[in-house]
C-alpha atoms as a PDB file:
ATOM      1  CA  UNK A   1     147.002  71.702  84.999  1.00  0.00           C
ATOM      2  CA  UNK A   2     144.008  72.034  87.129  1.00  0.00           C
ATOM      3  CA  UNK A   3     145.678  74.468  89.477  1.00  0.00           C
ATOM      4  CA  UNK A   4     146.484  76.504  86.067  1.00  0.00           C
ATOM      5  CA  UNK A   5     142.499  76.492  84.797  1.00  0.00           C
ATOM      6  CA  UNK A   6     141.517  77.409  87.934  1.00  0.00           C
ATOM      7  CA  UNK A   7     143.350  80.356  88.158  1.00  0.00           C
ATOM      8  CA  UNK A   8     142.602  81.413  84.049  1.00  0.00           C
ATOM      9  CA  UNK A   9     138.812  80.891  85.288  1.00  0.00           C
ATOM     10  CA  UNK A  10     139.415  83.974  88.088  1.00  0.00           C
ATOM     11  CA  UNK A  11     140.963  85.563  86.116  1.00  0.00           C
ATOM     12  CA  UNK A  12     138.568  85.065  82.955  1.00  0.00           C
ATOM     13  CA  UNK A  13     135.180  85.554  85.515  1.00  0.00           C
ATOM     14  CA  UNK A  14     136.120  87.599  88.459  1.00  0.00           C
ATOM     15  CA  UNK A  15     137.970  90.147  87.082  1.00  0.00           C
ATOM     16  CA  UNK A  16     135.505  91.422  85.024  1.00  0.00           C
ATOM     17  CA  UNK A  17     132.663  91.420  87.951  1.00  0.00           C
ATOM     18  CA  UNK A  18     135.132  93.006  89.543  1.00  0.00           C
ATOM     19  CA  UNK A  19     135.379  96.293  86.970  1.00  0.00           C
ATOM     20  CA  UNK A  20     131.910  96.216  86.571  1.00  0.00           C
ATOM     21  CA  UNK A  21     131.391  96.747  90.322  1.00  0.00           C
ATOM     22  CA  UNK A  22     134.123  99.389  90.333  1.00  0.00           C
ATOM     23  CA  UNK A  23     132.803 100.886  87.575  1.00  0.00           C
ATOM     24  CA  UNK A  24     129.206 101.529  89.190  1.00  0.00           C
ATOM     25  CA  UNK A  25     128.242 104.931  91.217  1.00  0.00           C
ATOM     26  CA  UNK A  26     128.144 104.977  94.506  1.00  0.00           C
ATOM     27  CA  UNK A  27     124.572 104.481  95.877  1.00  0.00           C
ATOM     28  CA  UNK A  28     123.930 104.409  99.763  1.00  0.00           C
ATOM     29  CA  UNK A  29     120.675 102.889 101.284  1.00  0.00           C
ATOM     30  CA  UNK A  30     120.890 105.752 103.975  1.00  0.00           C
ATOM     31  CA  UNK A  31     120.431 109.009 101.749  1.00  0.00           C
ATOM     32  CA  UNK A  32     124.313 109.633 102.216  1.00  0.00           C
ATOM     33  CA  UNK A  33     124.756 110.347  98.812  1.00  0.00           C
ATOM     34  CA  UNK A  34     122.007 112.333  96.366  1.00  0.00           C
ATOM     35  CA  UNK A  35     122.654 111.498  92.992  1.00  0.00           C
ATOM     36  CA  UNK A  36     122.395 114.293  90.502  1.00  0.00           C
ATOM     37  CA  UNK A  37     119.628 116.432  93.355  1.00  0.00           C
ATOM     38  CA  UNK A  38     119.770 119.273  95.648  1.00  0.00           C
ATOM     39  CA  UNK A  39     120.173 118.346  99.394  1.00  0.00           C
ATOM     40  CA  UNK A  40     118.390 119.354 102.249  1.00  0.00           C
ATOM     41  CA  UNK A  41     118.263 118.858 106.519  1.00  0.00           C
ATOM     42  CA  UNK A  42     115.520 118.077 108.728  1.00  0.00           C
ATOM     43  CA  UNK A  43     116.569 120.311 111.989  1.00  0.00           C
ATOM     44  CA  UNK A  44     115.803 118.439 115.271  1.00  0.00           C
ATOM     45  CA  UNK A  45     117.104 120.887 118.397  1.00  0.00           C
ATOM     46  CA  UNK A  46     118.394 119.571 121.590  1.00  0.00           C
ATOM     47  CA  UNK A  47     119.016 115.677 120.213  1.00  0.00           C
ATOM     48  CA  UNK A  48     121.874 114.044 119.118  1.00  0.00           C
ATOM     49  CA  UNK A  49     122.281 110.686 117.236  1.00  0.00           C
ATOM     50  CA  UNK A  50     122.540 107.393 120.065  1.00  0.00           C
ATOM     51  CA  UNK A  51     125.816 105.856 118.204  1.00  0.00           C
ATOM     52  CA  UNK A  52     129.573 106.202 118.804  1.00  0.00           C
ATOM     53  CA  UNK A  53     130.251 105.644 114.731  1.00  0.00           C
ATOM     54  CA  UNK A  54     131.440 109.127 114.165  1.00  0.00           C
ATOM     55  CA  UNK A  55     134.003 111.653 112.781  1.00  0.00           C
ATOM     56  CA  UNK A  56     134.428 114.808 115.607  1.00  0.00           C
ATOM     57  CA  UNK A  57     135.837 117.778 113.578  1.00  0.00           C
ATOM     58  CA  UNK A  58     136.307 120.657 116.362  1.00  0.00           C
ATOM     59  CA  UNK A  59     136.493 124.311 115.790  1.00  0.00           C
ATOM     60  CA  UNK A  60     134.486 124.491 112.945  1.00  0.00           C
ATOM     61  CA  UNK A  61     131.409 126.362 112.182  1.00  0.00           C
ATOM     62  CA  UNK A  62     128.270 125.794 111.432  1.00  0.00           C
ATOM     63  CA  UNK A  63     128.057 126.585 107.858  1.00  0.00           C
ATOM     64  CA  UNK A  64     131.203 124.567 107.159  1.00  0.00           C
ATOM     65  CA  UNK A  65     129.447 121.453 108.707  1.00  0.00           C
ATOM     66  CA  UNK A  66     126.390 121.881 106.533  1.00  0.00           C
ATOM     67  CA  UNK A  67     128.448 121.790 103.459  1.00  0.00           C
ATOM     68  CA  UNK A  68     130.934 118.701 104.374  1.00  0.00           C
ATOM     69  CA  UNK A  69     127.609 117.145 104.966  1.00  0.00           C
ATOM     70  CA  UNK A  70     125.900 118.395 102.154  1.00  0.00           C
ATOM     71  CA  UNK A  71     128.883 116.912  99.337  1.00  0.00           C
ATOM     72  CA  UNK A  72     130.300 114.596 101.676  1.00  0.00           C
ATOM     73  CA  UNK A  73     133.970 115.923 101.810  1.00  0.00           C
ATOM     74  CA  UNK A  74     135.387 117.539 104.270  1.00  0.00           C
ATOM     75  CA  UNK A  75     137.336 121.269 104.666  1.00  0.00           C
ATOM     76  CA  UNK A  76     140.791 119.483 104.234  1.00  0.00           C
ATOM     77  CA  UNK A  77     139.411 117.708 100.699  1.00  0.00           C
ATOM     78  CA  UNK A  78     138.688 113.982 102.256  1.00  0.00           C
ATOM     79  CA  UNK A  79     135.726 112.120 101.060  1.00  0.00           C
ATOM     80  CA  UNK A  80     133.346 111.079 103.801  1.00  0.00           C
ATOM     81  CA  UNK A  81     130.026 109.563 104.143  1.00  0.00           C
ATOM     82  CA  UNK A  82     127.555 111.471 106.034  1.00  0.00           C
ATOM     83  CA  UNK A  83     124.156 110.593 106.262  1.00  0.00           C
ATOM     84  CA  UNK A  84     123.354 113.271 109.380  1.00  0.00           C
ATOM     85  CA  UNK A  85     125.084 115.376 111.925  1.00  0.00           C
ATOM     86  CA  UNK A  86     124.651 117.011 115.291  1.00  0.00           C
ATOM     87  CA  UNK A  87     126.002 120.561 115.359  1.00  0.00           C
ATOM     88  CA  UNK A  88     127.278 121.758 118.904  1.00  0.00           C
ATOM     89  CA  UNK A  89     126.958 125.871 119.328  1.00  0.00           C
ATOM     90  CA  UNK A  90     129.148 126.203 122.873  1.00  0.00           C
ATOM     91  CA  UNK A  91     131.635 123.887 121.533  1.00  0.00           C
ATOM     92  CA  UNK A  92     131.733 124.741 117.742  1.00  0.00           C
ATOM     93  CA  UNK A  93     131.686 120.732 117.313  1.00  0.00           C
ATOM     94  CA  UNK A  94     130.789 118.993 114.009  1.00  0.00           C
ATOM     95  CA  UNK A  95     129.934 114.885 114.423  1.00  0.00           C
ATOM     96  CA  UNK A  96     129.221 113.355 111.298  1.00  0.00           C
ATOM     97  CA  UNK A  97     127.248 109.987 111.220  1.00  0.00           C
ATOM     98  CA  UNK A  98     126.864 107.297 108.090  1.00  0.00           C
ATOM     99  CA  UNK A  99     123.466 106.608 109.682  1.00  0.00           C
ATOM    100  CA  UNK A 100     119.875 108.434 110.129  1.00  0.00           C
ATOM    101  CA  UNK A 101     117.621 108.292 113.164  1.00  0.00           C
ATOM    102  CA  UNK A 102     114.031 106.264 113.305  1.00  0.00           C
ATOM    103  CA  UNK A 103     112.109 106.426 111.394  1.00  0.00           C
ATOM    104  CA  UNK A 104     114.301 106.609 108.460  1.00  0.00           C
ATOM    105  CA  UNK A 105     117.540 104.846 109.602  1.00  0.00           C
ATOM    106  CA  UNK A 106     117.927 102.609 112.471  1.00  0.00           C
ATOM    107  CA  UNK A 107     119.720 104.885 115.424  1.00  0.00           C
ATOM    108  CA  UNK A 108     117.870 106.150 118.094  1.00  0.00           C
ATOM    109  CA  UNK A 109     117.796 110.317 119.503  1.00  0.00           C
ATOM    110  CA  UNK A 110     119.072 111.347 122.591  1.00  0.00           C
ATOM    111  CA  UNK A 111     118.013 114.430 124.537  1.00  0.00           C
ATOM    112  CA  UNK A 112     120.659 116.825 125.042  1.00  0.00           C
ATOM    113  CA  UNK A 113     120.688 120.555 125.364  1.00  0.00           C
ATOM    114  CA  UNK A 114     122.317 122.728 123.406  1.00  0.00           C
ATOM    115  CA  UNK A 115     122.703 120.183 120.376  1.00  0.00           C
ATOM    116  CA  UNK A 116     121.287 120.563 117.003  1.00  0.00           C
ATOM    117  CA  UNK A 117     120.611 117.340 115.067  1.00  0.00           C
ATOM    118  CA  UNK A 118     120.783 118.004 111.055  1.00  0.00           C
ATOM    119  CA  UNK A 119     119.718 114.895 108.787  1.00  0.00           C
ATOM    120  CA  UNK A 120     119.920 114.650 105.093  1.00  0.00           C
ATOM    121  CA  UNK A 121     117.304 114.707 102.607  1.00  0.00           C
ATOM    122  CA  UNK A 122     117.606 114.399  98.492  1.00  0.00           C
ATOM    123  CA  UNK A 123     115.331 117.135  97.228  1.00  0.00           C
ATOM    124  CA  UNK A 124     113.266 116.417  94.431  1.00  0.00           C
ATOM    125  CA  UNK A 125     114.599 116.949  90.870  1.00  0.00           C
ATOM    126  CA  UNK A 126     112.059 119.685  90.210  1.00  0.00           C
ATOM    127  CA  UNK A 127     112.627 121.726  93.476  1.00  0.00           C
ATOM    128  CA  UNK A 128     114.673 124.612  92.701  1.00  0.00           C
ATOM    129  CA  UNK A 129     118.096 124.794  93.029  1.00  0.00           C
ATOM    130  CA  UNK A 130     118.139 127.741  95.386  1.00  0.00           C
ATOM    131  CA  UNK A 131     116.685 125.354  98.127  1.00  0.00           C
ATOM    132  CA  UNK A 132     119.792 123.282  98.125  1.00  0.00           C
ATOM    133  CA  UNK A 133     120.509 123.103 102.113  1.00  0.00           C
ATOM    134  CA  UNK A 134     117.573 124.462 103.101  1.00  0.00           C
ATOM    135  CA  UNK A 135     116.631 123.644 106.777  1.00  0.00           C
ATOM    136  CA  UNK A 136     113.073 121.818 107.953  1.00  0.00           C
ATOM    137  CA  UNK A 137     112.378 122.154 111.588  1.00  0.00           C
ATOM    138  CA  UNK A 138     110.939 118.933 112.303  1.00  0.00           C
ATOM    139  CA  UNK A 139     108.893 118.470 115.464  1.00  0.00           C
ATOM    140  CA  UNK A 140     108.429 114.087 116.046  1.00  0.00           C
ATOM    141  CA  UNK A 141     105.088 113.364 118.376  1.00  0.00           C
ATOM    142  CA  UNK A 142     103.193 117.053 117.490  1.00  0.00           C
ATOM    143  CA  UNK A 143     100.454 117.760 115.781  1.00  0.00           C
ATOM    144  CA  UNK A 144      99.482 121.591 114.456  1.00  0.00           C
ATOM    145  CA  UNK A 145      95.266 121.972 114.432  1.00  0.00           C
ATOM    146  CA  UNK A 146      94.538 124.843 112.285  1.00  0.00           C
ATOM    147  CA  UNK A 147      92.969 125.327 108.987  1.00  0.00           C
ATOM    148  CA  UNK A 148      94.626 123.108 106.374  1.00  0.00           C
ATOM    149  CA  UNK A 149      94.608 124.655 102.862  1.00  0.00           C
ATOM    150  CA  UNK A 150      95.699 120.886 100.956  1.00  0.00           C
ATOM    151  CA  UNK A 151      96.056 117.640 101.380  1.00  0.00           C
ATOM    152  CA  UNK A 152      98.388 115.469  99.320  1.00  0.00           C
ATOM    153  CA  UNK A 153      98.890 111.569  99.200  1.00  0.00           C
ATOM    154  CA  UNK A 154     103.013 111.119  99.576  1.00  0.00           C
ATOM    155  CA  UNK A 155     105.192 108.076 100.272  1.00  0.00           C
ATOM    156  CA  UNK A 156     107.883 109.749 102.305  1.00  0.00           C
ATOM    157  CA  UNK A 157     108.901 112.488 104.143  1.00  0.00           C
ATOM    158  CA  UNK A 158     111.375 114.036 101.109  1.00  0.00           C
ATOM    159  CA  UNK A 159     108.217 113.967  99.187  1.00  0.00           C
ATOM    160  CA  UNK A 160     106.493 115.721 101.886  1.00  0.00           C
ATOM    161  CA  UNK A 161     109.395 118.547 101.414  1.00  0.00           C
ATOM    162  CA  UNK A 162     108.954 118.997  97.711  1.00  0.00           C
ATOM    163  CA  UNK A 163     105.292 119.210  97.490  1.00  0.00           C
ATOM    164  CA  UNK A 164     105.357 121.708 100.272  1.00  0.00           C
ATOM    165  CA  UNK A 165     108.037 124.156  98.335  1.00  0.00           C
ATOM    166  CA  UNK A 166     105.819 123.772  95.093  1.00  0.00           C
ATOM    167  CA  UNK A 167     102.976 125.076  97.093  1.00  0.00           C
ATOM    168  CA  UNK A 168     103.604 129.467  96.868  1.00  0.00           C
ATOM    169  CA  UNK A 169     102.149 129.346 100.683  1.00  0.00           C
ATOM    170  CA  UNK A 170     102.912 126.362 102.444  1.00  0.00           C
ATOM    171  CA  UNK A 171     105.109 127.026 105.464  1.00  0.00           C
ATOM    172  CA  UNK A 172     104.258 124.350 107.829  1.00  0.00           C
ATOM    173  CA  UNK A 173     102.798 120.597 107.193  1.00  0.00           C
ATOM    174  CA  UNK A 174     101.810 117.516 109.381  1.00  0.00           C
ATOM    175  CA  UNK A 175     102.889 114.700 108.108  1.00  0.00           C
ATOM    176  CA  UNK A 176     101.399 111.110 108.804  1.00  0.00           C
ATOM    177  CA  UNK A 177     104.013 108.188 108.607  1.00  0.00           C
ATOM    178  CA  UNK A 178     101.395 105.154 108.978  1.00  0.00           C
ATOM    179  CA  UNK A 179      98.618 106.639 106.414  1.00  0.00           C
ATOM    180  CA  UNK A 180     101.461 108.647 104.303  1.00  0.00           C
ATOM    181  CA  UNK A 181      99.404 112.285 103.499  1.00  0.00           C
ATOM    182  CA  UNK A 182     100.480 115.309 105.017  1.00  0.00           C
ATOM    183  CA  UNK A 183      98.379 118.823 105.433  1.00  0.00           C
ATOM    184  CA  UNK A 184      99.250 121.775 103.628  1.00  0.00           C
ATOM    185  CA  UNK A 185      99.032 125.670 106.286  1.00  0.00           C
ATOM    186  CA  UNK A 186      98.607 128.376 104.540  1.00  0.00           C
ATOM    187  CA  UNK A 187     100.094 131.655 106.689  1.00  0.00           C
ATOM    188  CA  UNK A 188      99.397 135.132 105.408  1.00  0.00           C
ATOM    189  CA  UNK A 189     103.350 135.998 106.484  1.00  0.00           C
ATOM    190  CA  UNK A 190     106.662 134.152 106.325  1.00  0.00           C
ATOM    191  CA  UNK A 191     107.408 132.896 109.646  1.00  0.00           C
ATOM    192  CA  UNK A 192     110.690 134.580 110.973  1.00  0.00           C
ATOM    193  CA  UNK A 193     113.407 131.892 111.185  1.00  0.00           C
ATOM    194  CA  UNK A 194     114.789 133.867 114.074  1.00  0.00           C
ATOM    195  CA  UNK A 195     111.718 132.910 115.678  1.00  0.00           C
ATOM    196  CA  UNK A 196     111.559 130.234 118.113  1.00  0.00           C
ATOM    197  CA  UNK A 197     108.401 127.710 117.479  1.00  0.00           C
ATOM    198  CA  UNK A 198     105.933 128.599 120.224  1.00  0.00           C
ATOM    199  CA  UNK A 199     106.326 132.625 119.062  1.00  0.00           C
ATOM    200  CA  UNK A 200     105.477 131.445 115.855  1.00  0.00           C
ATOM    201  CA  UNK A 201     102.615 129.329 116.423  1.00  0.00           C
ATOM    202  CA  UNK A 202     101.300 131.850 118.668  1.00  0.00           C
ATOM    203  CA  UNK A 203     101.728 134.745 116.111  1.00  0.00           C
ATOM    204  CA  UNK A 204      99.663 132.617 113.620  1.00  0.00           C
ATOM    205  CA  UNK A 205      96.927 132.260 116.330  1.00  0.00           C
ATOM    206  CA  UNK A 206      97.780 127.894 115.566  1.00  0.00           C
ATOM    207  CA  UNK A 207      97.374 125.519 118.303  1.00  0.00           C
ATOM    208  CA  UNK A 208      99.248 122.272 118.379  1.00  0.00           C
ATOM    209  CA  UNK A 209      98.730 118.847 120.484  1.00  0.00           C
ATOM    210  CA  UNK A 210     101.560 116.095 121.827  1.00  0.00           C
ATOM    211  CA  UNK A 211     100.720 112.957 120.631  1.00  0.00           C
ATOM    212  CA  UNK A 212     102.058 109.403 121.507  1.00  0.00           C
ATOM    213  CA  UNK A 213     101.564 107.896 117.927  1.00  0.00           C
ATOM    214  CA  UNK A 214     104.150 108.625 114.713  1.00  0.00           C
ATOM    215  CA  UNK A 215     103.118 111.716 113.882  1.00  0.00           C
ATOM    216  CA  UNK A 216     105.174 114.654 113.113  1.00  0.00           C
ATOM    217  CA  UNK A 217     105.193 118.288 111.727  1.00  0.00           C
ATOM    218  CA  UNK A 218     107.834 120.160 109.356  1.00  0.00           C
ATOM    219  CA  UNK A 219     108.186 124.373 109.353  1.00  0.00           C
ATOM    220  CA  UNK A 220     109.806 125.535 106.043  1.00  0.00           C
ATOM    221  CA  UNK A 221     111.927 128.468 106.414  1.00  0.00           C
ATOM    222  CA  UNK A 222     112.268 130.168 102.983  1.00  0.00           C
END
């Protein structure tokens, strides 16, 4: 009897915690999945991610990595989880990771060159939808000087992103981690993406300083 109304007790409590959790979307603590927004990749060159927890798809090209990272399925219709990826240009080599690096996830960079580190962001709801995918260049430890057009109180670095493509001529933005504003440039010209960052910065007559603290700039390519 008491082996009997233990089991109608699983049955009668479990079961139904059970559904409900089933029955729940699928929300990941590392920005793997954006609910219902736009994504979008901060672009790190010549670092890849510091952890072996990977899928390797070979052959494949750039574009096609963006967008199994971007819905989080792959070219042959498998679900994955990908939270960032480093993109390999010699190799045509696509790693997907679950995880972010520091400051927003918990894996650490690696210089290497010739890799391109992408990591996902979750637009804002009110960014438009043609800047799903859109690329950041993100600089860690630099600092632009130059004139600063606006400066806006934000609690993260997605934040940072959607303020930035409200603004009709922000291209580039510092952003401070530990005192959370960031600095609105205003440019008379859209930089070139072609462009590599020293040509730009030089073309804009900006000057920028290495720093040892948290501090970090973003270029918007539109």
């Amino acid at each position: 009897m008491l082996h009997l109304s233990t089991s109608i007790l699983l049955q009668t409590f479990l079961v139904p915690i059970l559904i409900i959790y089933a029955d729940k979307p699928l929300i990941v603590e590392n920005g793997a999945v954006c609910e219902n927004k736009a994504t979008g990749f901060f672009v790190v060159d010549n670092k890849i991610l510091g952890t072996a927890n990977s899928i390797v798809y070979k052959d494949t090209p750039e574009e096609d990595c963006i967008t199994t990272c971007s819905t989080n399925r792959d070219r042959f219709g498998r679900s994955i989880l990908c939270a960032s990826f480093v993109y390999d240009h010699v190799s045509f080599t696509c790693t997907i990771f679950k995880e972010k690096a520091k400051p927003e996830g918990n894996a650490d960079v690696v210089h290497v060159v010739g890799k391109r580190y992408f990591e996902k962001i979750c637009l804002e709801e009110e960014v438009p939808k043609e800047c799903a995918d859109s690329q950041f260049i993100r600089a860690d430890d630099f600092v632009l000087i130059g004139f600063a057009r606006n400066v806006t109180l934000v609690e993260t670095m997605e934040q940072c992103v959607a303020q930035c493509v409200k603004e009709k001529d922000c291209k580039v933005y510092n952003f401070f981690p530990r005192v959370l504003f960031l600095l609105f440039f205003l440019f008379m010209q859209c930089i070139n993406r072609e462009l590599e960052l020293n040509e730009a910065f030089l073309r804009h007559n900006l000057s920028y300083i290495y720093s040892d603290t948290l501090f970090m700039f973003l270029m918007l390519f539109l």
